[in-house]
C-alpha atoms as a PDB file:
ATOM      1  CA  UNK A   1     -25.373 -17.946 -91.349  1.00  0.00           C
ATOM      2  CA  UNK A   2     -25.255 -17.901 -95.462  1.00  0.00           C
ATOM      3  CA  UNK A   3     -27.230 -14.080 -96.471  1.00  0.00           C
ATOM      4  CA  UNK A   4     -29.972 -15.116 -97.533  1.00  0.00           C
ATOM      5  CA  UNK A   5     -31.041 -16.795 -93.779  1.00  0.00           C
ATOM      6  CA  UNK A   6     -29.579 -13.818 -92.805  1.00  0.00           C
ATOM      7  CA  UNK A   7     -31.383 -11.946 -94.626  1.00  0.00           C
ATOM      8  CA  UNK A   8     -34.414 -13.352 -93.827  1.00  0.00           C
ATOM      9  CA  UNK A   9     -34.060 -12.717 -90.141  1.00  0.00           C
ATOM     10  CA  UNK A  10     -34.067  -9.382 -90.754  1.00  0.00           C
ATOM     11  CA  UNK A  11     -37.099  -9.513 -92.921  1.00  0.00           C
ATOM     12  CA  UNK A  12     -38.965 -11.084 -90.245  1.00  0.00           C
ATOM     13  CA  UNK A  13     -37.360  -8.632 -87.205  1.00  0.00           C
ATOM     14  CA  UNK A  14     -38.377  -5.582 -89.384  1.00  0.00           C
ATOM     15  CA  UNK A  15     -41.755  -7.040 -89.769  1.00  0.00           C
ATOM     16  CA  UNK A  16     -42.339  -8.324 -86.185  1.00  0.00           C
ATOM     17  CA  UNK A  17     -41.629  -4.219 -85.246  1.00  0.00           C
ATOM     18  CA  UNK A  18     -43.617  -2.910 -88.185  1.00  0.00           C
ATOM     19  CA  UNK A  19     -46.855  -4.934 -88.656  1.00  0.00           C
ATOM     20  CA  UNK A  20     -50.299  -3.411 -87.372  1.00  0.00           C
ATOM     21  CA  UNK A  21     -51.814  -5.039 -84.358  1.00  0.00           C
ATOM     22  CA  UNK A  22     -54.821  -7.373 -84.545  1.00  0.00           C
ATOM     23  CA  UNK A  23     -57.198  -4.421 -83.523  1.00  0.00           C
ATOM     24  CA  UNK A  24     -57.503  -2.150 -86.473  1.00  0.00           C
ATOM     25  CA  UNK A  25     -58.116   1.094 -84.228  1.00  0.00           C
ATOM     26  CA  UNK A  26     -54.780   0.505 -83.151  1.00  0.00           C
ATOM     27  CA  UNK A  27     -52.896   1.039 -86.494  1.00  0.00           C
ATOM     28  CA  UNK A  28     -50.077   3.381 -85.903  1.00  0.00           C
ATOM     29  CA  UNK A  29     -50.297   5.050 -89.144  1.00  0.00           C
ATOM     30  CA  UNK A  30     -54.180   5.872 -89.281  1.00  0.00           C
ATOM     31  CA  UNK A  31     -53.550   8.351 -86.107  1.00  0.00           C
ATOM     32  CA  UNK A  32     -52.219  11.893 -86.444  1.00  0.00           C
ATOM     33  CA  UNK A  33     -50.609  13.939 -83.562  1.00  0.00           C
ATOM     34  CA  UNK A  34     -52.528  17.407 -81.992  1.00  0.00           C
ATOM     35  CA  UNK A  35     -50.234  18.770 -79.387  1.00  0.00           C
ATOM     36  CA  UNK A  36     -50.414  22.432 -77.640  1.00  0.00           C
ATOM     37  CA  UNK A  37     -48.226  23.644 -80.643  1.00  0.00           C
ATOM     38  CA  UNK A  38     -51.744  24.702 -81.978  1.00  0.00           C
ATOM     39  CA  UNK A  39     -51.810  27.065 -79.537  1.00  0.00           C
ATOM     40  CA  UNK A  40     -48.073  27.786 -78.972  1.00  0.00           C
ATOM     41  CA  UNK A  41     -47.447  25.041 -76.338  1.00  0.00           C
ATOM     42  CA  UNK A  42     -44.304  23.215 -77.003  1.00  0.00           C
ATOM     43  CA  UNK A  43     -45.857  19.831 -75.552  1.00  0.00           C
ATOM     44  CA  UNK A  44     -44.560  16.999 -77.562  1.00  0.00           C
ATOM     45  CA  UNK A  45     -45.303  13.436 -78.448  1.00  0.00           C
ATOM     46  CA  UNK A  46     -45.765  10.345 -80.742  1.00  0.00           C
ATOM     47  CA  UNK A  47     -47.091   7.713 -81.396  1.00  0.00           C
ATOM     48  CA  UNK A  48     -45.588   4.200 -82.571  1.00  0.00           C
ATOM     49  CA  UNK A  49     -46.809  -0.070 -83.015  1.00  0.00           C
ATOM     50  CA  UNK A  50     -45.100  -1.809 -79.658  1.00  0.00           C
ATOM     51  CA  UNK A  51     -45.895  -5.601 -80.405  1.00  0.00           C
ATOM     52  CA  UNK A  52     -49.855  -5.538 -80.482  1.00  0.00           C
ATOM     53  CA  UNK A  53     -50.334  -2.294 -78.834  1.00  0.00           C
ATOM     54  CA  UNK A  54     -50.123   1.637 -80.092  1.00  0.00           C
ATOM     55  CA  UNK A  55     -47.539   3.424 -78.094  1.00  0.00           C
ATOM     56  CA  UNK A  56     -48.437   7.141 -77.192  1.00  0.00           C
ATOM     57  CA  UNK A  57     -45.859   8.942 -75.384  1.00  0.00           C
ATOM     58  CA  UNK A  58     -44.519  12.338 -75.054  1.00  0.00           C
ATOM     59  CA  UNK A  59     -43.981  15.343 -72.875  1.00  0.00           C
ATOM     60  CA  UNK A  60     -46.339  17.780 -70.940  1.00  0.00           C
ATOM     61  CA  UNK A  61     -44.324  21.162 -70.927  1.00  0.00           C
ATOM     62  CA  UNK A  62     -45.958  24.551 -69.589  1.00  0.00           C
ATOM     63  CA  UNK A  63     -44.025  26.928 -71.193  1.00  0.00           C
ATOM     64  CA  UNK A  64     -46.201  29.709 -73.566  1.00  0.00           C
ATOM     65  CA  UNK A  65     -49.129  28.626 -71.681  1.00  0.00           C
ATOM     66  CA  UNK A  66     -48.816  24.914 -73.113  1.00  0.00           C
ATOM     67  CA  UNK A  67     -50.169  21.725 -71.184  1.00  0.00           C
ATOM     68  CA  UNK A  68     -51.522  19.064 -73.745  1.00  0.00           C
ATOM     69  CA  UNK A  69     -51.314  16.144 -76.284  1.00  0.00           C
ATOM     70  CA  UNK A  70     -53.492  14.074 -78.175  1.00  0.00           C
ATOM     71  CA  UNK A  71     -53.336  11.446 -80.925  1.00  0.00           C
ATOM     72  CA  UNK A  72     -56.724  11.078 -83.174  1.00  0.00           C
ATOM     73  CA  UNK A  73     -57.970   9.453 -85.916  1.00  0.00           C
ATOM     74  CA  UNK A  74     -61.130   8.577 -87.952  1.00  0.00           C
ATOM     75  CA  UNK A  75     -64.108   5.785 -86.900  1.00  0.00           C
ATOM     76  CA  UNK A  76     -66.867   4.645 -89.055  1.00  0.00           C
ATOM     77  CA  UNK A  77     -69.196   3.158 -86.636  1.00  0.00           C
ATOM     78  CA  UNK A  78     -70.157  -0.172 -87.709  1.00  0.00           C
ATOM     79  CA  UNK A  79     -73.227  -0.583 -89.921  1.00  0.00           C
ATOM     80  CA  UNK A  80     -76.685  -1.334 -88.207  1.00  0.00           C
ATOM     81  CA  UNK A  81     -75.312  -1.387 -84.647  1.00  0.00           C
ATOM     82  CA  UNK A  82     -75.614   0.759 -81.836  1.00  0.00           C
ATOM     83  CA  UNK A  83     -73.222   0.913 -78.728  1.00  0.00           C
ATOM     84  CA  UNK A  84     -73.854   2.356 -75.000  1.00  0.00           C
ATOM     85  CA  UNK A  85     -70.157   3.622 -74.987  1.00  0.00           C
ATOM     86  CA  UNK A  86     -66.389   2.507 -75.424  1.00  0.00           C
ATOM     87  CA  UNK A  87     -63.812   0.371 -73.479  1.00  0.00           C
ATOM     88  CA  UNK A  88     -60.594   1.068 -73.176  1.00  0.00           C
ATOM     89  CA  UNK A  89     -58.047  -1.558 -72.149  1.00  0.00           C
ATOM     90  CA  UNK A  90     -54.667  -0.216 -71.633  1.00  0.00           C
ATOM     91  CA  UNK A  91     -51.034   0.076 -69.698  1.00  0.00           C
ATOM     92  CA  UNK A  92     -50.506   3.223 -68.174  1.00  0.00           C
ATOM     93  CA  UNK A  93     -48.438   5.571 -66.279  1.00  0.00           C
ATOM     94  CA  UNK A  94     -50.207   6.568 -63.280  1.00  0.00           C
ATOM     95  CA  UNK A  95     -51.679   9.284 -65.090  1.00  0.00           C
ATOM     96  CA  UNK A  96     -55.417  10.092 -66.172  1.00  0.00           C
ATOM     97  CA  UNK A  97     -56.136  10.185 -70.055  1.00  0.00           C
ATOM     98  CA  UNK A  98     -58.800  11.418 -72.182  1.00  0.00           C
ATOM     99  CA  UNK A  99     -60.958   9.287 -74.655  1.00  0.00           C
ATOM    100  CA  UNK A 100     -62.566  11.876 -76.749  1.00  0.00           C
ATOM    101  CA  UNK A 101     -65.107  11.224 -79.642  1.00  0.00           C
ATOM    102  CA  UNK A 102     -65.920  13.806 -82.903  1.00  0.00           C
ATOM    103  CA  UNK A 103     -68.976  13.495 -84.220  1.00  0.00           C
ATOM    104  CA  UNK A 104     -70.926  14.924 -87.652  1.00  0.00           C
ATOM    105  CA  UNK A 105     -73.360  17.681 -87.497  1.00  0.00           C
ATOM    106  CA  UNK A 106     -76.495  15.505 -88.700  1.00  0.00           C
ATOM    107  CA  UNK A 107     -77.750  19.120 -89.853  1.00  0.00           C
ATOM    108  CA  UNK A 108     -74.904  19.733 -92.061  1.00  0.00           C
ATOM    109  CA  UNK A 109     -73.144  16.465 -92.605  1.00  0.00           C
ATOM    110  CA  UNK A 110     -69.828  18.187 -91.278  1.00  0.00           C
ATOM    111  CA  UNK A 111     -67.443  17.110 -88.112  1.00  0.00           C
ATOM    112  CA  UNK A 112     -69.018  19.504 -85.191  1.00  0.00           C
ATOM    113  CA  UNK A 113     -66.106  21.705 -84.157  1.00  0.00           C
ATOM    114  CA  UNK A 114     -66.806  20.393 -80.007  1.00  0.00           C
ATOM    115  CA  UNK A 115     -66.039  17.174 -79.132  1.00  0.00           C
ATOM    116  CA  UNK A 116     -67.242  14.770 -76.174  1.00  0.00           C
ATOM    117  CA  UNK A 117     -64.796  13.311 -73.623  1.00  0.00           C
ATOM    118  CA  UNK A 118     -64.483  10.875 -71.081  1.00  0.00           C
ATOM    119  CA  UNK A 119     -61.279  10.372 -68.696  1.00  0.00           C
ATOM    120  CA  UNK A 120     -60.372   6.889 -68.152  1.00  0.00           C
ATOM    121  CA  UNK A 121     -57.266   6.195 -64.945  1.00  0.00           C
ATOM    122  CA  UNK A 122     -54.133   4.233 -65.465  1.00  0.00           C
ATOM    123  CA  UNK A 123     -52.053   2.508 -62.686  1.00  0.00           C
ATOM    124  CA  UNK A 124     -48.126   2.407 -63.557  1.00  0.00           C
ATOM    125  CA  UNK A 125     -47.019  -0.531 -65.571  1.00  0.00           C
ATOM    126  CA  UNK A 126     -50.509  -1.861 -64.788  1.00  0.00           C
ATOM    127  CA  UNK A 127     -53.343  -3.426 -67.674  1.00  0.00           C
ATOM    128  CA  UNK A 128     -56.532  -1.488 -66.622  1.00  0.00           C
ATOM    129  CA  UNK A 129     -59.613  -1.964 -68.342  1.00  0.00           C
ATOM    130  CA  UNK A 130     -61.915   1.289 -68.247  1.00  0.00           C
ATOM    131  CA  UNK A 131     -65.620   1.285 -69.435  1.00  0.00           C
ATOM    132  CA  UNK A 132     -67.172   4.745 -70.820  1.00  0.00           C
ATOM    133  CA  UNK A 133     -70.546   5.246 -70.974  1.00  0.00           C
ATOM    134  CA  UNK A 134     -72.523   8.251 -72.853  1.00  0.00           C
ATOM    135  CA  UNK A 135     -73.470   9.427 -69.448  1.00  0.00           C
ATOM    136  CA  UNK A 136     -69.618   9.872 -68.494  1.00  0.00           C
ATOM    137  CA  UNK A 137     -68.691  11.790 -71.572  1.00  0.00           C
ATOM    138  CA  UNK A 138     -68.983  15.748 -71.639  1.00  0.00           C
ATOM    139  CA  UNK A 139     -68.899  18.131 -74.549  1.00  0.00           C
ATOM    140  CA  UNK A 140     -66.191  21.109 -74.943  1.00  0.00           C
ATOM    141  CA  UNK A 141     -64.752  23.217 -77.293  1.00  0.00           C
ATOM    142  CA  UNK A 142     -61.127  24.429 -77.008  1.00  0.00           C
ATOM    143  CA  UNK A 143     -61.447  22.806 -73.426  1.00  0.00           C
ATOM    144  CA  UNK A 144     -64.340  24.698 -71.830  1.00  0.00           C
ATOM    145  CA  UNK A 145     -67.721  22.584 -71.545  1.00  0.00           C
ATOM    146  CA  UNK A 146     -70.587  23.443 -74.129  1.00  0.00           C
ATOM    147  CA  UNK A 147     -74.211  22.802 -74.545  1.00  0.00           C
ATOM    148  CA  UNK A 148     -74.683  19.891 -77.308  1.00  0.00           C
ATOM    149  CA  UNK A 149     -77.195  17.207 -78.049  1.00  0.00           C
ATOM    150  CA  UNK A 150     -76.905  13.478 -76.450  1.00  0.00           C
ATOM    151  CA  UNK A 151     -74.348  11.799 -78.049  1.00  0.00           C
ATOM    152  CA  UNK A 152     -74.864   8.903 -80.645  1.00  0.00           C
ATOM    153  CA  UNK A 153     -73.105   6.335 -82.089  1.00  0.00           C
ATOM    154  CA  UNK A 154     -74.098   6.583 -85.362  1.00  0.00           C
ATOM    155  CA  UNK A 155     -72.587  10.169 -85.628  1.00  0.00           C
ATOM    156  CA  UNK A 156     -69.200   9.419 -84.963  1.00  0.00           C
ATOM    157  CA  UNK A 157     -66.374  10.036 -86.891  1.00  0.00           C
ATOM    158  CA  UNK A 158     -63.476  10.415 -85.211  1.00  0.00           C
ATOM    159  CA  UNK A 159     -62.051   8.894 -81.743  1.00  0.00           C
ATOM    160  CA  UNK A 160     -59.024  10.874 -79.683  1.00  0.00           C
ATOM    161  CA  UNK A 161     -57.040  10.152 -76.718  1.00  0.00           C
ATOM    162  CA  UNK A 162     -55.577  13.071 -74.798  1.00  0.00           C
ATOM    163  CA  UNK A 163     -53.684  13.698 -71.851  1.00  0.00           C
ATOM    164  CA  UNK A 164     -53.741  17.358 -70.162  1.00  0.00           C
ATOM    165  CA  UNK A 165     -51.341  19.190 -67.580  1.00  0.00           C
ATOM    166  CA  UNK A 166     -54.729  18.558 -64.931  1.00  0.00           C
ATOM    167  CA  UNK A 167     -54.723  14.807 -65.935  1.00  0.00           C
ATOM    168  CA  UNK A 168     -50.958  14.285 -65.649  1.00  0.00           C
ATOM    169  CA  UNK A 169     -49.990  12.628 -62.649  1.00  0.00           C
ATOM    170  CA  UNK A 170     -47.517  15.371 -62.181  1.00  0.00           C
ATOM    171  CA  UNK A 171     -48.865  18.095 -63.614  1.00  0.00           C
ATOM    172  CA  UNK A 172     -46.113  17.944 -66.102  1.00  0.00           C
ATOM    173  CA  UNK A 173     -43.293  15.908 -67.571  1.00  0.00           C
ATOM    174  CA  UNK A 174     -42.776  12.485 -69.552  1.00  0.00           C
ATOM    175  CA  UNK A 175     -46.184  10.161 -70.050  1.00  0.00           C
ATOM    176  CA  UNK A 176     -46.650   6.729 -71.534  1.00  0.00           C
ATOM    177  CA  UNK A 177     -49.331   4.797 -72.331  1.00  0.00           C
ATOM    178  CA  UNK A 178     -49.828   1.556 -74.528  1.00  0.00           C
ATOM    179  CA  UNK A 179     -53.490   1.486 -75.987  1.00  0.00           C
ATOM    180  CA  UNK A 180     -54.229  -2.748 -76.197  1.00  0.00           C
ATOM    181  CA  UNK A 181     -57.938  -2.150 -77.485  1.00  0.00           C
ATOM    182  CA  UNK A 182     -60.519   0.052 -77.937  1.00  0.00           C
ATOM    183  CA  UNK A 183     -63.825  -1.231 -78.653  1.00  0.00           C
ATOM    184  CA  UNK A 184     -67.656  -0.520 -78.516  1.00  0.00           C
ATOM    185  CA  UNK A 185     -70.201  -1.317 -75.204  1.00  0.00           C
ATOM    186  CA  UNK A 186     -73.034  -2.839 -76.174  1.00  0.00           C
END
């Protein structure tokens, strides 16, 4: 193979590992890590492109009363639409995740400090499709439940996933799961 081909081969490897998915949501680099370090946890994860899904995977340790980990990022809800929840298609681990939203303070204009959550199950190695409805989700602060108003579309401005030491299939240890799409109920 002359360099340039060979070149090019590489090009297109380094792309093919690289490039966002089709699903926007899913672009590795618009999500930011939240782990128990917050808190003084020493959970750890990340969060990468695998072909056309995002990869989240880490550790749940419980050491310095730790037991958590979350990837989120922002959402502008699309213009004149309305939605009845989220779907979340995805390959899991066996272990029960989190799909939390942040929403503005219509008062103030500013993200409300509680957010609203809704736990979705995965079967190991398995594509599951789950289907959250406002109904499912609950609001809490700092993970203990709160008082807020219904949740609406239209105020959110941030989505989450998150996977606790009560969610983990273990209670603790190595988790993995491949987000293929996330995407407004009608």
């Amino acid at each position: 193979m002359n360099p340039r081909d060979a070149l090019a081969a590489l090009a297109a490897v380094a792309f093919a590992v690289t490039a966002p998915p089709n699903d926007p949501l899913l672009d590795a680099a618009a999500w930011c890590l939240v782990n128990d370090g917050v808190m003084g946890g020493v959970s750890s994860s990340r969060v990468a492109p695998r072909g056309e899904a995002l990869h989240f995977s880490g550790e749940i340790r419980l050491q310095f009363n730790g037991g958590f980990a979350s990837m989120r990022r922002s959402y502008v809800p699309a213009a004149n639409r309305d939605a009845g929840g989220f779907a979340v298609t995805a390959r899991g681990d066996g272990s029960r995740y989190r799909l939390r939203l942040y929403t503005r303070d219509p008062a103030t204009g500013g993200e409300n400090a509680f957010a609203y959550h809704a736990a979705f199950e995965t079967r190991a190695g398995e594509v599951t499709r789950a289907e959250l409805r406002w109904p499912q989700f609950a609001a809490s602060f700092r993970g203990r439940p709160v008082d807020a108003p219904p949740l609406r579309y239209a105020d959110i401005v941030g989505l989450g996933v998150m996977i606790t030491k009560a969610d983990h299939r273990q209670g603790h240890g190595p988790f993995e799961l491949e987000l293929l799409r996330i995407e407004p109920l009608p």
